[in-house]
PDB file of N, CA and C in Angstrom:
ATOM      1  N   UNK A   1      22.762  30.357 -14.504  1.00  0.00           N
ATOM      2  CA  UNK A   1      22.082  29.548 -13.515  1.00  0.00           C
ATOM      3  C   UNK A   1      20.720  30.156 -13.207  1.00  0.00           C
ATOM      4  N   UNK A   2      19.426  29.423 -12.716  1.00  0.00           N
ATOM      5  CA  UNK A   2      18.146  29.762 -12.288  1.00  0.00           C
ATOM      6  C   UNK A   2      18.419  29.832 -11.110  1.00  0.00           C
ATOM      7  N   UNK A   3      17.063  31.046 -10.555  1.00  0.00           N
ATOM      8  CA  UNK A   3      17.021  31.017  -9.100  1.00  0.00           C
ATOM      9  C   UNK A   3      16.021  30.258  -8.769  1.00  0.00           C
ATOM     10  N   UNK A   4      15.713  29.201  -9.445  1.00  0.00           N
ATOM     11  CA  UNK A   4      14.545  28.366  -9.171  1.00  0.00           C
ATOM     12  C   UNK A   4      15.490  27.003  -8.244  1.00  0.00           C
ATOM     13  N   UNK A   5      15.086  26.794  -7.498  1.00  0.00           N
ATOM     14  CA  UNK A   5      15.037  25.608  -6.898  1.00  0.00           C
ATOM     15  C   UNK A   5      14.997  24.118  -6.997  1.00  0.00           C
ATOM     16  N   UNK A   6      15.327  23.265  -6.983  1.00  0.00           N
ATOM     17  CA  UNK A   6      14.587  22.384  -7.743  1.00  0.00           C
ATOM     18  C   UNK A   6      13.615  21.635  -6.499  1.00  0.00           C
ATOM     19  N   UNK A   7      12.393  21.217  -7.562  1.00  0.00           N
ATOM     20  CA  UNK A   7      11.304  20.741  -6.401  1.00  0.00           C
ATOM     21  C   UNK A   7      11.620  19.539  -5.791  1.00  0.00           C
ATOM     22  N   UNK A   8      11.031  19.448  -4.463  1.00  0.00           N
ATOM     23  CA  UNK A   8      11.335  18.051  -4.065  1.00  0.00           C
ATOM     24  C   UNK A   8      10.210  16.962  -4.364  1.00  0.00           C
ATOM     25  N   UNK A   9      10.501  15.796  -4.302  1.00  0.00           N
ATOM     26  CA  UNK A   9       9.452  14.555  -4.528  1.00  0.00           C
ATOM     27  C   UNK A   9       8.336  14.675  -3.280  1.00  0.00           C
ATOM     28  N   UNK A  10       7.521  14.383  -4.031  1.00  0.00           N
ATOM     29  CA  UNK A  10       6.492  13.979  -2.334  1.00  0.00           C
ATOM     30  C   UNK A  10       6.875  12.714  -1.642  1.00  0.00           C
ATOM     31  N   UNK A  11       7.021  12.834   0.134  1.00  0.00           N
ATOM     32  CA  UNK A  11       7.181  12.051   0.758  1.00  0.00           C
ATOM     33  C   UNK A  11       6.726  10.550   0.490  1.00  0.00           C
ATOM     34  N   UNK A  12       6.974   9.657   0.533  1.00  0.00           N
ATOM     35  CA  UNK A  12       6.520   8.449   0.179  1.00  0.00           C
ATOM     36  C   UNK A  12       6.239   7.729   2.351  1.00  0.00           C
ATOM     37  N   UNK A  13       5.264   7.191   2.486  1.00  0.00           N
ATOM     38  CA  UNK A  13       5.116   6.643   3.891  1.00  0.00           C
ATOM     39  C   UNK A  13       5.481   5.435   3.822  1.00  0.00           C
ATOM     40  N   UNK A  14       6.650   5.126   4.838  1.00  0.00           N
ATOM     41  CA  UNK A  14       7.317   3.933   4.706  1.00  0.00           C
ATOM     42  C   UNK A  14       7.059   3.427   6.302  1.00  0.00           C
ATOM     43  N   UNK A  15       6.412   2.181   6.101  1.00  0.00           N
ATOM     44  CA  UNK A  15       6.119   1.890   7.826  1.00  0.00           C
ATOM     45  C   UNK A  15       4.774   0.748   7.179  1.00  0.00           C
ATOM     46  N   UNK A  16       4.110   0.272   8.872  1.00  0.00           N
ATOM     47  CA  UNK A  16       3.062  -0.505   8.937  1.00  0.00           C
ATOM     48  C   UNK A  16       1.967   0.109   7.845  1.00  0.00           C
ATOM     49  N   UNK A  17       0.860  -0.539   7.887  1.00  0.00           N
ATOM     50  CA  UNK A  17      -0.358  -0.367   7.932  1.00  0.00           C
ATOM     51  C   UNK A  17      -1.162   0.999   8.269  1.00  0.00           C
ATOM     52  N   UNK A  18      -1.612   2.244   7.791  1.00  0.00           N
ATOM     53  CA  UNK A  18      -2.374   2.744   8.405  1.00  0.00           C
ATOM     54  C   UNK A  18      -4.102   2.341   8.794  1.00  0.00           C
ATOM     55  N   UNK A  19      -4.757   3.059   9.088  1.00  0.00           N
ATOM     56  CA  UNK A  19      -6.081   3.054   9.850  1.00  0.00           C
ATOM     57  C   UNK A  19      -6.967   3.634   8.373  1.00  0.00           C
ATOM     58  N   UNK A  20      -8.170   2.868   7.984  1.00  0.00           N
ATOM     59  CA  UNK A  20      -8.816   3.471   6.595  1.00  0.00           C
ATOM     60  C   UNK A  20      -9.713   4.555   7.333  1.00  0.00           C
ATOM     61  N   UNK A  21      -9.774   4.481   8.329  1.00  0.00           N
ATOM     62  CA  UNK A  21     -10.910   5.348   9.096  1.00  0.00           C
ATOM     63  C   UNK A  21     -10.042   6.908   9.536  1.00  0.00           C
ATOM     64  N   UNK A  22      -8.886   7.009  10.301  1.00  0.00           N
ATOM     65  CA  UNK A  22      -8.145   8.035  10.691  1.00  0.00           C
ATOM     66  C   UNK A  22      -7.119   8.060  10.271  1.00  0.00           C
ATOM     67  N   UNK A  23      -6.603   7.213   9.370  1.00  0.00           N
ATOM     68  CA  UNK A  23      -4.878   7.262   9.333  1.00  0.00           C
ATOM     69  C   UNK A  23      -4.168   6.972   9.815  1.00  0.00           C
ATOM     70  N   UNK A  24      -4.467   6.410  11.170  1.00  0.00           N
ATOM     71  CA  UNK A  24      -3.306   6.278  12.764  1.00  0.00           C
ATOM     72  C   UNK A  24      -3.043   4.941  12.467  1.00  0.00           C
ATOM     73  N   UNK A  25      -2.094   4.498  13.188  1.00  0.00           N
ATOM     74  CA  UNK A  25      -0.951   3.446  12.883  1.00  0.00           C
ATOM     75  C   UNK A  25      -2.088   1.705  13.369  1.00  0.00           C
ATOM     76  N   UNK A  26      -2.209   0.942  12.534  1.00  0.00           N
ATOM     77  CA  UNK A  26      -3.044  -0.436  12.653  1.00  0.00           C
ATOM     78  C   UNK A  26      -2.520  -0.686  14.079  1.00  0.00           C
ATOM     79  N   UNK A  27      -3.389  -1.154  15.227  1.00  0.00           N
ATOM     80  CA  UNK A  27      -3.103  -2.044  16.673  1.00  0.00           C
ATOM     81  C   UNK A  27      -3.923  -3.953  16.067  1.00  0.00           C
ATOM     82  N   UNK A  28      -2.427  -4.725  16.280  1.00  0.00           N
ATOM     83  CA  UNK A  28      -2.692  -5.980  15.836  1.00  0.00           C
ATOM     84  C   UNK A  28      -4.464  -6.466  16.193  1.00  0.00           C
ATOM     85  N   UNK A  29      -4.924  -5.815  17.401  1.00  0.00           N
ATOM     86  CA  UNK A  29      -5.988  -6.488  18.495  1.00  0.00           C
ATOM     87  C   UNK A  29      -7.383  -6.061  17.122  1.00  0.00           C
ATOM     88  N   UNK A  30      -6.896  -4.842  16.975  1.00  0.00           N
ATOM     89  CA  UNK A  30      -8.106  -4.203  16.070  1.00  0.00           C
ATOM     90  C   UNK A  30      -8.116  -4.176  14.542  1.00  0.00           C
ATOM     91  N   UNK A  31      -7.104  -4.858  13.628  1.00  0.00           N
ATOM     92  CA  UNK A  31      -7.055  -4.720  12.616  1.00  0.00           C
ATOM     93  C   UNK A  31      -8.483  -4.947  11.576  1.00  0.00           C
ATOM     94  N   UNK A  32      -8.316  -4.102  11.348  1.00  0.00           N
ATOM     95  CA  UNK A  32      -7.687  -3.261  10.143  1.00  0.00           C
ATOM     96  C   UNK A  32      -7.305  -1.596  10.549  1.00  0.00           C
ATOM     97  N   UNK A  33      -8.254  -1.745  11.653  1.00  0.00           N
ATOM     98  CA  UNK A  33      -8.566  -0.133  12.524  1.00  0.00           C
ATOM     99  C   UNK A  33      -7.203  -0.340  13.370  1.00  0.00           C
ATOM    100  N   UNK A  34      -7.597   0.814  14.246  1.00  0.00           N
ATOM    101  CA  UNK A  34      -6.244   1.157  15.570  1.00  0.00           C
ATOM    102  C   UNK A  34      -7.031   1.390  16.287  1.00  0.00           C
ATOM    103  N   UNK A  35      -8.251   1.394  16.753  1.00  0.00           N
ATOM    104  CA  UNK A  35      -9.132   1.401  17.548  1.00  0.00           C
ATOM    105  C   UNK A  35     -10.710   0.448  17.649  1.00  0.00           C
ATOM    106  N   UNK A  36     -11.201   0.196  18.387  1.00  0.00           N
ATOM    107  CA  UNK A  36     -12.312   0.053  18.702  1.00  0.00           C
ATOM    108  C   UNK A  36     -13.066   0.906  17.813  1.00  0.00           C
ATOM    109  N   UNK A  37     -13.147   2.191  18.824  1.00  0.00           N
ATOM    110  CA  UNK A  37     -13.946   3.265  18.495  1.00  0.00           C
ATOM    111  C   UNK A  37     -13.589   3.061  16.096  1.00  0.00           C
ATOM    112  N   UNK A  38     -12.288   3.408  15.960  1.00  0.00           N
ATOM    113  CA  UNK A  38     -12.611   3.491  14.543  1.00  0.00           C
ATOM    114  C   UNK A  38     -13.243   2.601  13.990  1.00  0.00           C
ATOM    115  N   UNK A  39     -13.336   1.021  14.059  1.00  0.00           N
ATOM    116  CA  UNK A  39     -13.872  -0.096  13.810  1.00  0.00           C
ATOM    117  C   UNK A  39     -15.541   0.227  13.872  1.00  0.00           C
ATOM    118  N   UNK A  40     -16.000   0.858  14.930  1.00  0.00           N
ATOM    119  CA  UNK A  40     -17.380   1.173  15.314  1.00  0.00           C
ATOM    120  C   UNK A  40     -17.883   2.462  13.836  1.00  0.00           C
ATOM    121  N   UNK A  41     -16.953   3.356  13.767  1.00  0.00           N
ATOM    122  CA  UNK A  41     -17.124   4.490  12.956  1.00  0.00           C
ATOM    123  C   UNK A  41     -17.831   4.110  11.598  1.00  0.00           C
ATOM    124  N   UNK A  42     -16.486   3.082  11.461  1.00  0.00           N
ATOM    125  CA  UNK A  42     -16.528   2.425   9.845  1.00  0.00           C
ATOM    126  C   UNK A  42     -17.751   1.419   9.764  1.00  0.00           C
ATOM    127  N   UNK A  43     -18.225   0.441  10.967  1.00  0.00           N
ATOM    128  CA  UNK A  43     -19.461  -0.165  11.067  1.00  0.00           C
ATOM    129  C   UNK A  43     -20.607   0.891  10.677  1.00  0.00           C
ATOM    130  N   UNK A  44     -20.725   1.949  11.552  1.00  0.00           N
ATOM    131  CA  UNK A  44     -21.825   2.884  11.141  1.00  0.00           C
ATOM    132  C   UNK A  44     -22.003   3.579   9.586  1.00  0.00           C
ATOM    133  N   UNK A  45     -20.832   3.464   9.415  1.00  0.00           N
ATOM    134  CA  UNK A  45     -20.857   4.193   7.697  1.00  0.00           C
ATOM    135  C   UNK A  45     -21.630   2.942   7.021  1.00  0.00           C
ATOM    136  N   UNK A  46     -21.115   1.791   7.155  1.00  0.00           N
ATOM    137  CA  UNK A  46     -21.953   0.432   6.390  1.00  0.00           C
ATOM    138  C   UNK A  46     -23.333   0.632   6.908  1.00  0.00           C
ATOM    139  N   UNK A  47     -23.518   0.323   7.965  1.00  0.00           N
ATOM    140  CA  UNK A  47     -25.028   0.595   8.152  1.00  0.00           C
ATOM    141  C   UNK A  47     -26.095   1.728   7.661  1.00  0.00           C
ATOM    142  N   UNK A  48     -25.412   2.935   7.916  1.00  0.00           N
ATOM    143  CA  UNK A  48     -25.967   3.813   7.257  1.00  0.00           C
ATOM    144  C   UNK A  48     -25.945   4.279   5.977  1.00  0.00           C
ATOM    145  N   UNK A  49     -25.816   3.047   5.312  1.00  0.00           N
ATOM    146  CA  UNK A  49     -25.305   3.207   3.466  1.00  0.00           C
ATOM    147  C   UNK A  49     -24.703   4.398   3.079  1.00  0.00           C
ATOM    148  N   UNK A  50     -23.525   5.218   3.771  1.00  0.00           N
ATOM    149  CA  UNK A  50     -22.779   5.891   3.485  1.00  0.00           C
ATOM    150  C   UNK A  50     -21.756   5.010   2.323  1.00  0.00           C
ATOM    151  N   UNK A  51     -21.283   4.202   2.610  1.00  0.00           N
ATOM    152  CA  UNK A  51     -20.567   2.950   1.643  1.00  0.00           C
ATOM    153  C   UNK A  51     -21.448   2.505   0.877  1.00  0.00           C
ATOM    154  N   UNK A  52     -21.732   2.805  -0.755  1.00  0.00           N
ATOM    155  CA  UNK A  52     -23.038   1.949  -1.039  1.00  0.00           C
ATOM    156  C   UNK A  52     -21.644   1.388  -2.688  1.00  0.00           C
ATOM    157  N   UNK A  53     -22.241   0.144  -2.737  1.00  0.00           N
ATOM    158  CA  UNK A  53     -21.729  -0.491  -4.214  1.00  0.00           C
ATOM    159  C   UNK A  53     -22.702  -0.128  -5.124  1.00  0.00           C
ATOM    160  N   UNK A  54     -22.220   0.350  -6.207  1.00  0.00           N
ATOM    161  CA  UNK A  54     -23.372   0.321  -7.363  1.00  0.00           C
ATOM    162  C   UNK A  54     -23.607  -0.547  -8.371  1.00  0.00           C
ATOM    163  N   UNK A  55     -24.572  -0.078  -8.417  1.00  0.00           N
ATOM    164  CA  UNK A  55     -25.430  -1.747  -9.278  1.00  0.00           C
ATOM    165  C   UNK A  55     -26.055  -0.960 -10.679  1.00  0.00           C
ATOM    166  N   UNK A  56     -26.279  -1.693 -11.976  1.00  0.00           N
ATOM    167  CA  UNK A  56     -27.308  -1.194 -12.542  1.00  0.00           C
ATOM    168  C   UNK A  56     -28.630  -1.952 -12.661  1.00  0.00           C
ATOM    169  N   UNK A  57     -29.056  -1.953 -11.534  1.00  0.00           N
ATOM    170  CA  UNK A  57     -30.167  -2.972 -11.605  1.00  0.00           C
ATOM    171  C   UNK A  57     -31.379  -1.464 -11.756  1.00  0.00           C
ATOM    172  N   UNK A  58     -32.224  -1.297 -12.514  1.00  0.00           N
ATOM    173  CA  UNK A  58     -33.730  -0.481 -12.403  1.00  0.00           C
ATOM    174  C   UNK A  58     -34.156  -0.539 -11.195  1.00  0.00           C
ATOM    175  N   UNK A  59     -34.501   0.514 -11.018  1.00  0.00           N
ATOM    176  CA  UNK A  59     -35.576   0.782  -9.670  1.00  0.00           C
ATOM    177  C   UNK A  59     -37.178   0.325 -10.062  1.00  0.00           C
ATOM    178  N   UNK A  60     -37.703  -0.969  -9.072  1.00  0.00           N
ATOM    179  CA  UNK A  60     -38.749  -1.455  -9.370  1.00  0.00           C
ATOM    180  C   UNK A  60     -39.732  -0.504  -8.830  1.00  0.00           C
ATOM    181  N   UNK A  61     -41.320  -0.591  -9.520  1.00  0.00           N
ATOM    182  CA  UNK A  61     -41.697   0.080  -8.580  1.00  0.00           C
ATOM    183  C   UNK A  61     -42.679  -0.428  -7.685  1.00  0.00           C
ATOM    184  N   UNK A  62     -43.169   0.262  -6.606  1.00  0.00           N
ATOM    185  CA  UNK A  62     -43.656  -0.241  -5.628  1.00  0.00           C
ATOM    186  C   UNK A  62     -44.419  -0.940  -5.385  1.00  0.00           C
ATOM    187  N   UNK A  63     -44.333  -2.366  -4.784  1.00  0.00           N
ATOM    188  CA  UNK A  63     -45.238  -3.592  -4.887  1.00  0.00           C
ATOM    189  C   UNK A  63     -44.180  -4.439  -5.508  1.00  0.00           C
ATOM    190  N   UNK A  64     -43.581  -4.289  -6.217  1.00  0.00           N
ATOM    191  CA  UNK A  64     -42.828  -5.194  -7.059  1.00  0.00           C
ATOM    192  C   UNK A  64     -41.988  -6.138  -6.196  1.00  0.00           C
ATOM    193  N   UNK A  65     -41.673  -7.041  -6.541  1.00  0.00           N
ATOM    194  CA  UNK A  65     -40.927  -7.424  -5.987  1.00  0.00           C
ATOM    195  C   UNK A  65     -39.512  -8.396  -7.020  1.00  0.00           C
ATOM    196  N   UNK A  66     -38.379  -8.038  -6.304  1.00  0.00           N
ATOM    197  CA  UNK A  66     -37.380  -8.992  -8.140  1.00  0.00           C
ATOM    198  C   UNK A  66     -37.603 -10.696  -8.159  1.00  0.00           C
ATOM    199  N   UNK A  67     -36.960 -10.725  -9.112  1.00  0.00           N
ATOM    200  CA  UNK A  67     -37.635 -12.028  -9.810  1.00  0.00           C
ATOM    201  C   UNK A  67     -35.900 -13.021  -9.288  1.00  0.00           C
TER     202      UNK A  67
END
C-alpha cells in the first residue's frame, strides 16, 4: 500500500448566480451585480476602457478620418 493519499476533486459551486465584479451572491434588484456599488465599479471599468474589444482595424493617422 502507498502512503499517498488520494487527491480530492476541486469543489464544484453549486447555487445561484455569482457577482462578475466580487463574486458575492446576484440580488434580483441589481442583476447581474449584488450591488449598486458593483454595477457602478463595472460601469467605470467600461468607461475607462479597462474592458476594451479588439479590432484589427490600423491606426489612422492624425487628421484622418475612416471611410
Amino acid at each position: 500500500m502507498s502512503d499517498e493519499t488520494p487527491s480530492r476533486p476541486e469543489p464544484v459551486r453549486v447555487g445561484g448566480p455569482v457577482c462578475p465584479t466580487c463574486g458575492g451572491p446576484v440580488v434580483a434588484r441589481y442583476r447581474p451585480f449584488c450591488s449598486r456599488r458593483c454595477g457602478d465599479v463595472d460601469l467605470h471599468r467600461w468607461l475607462g476602457e479597462v474592458y476594451r474589444v479588439p479590432t484589427n482595424e490600423p491606426d489612422l493617422p492624425p487628421g484622418q478620418e475612416a471611410e
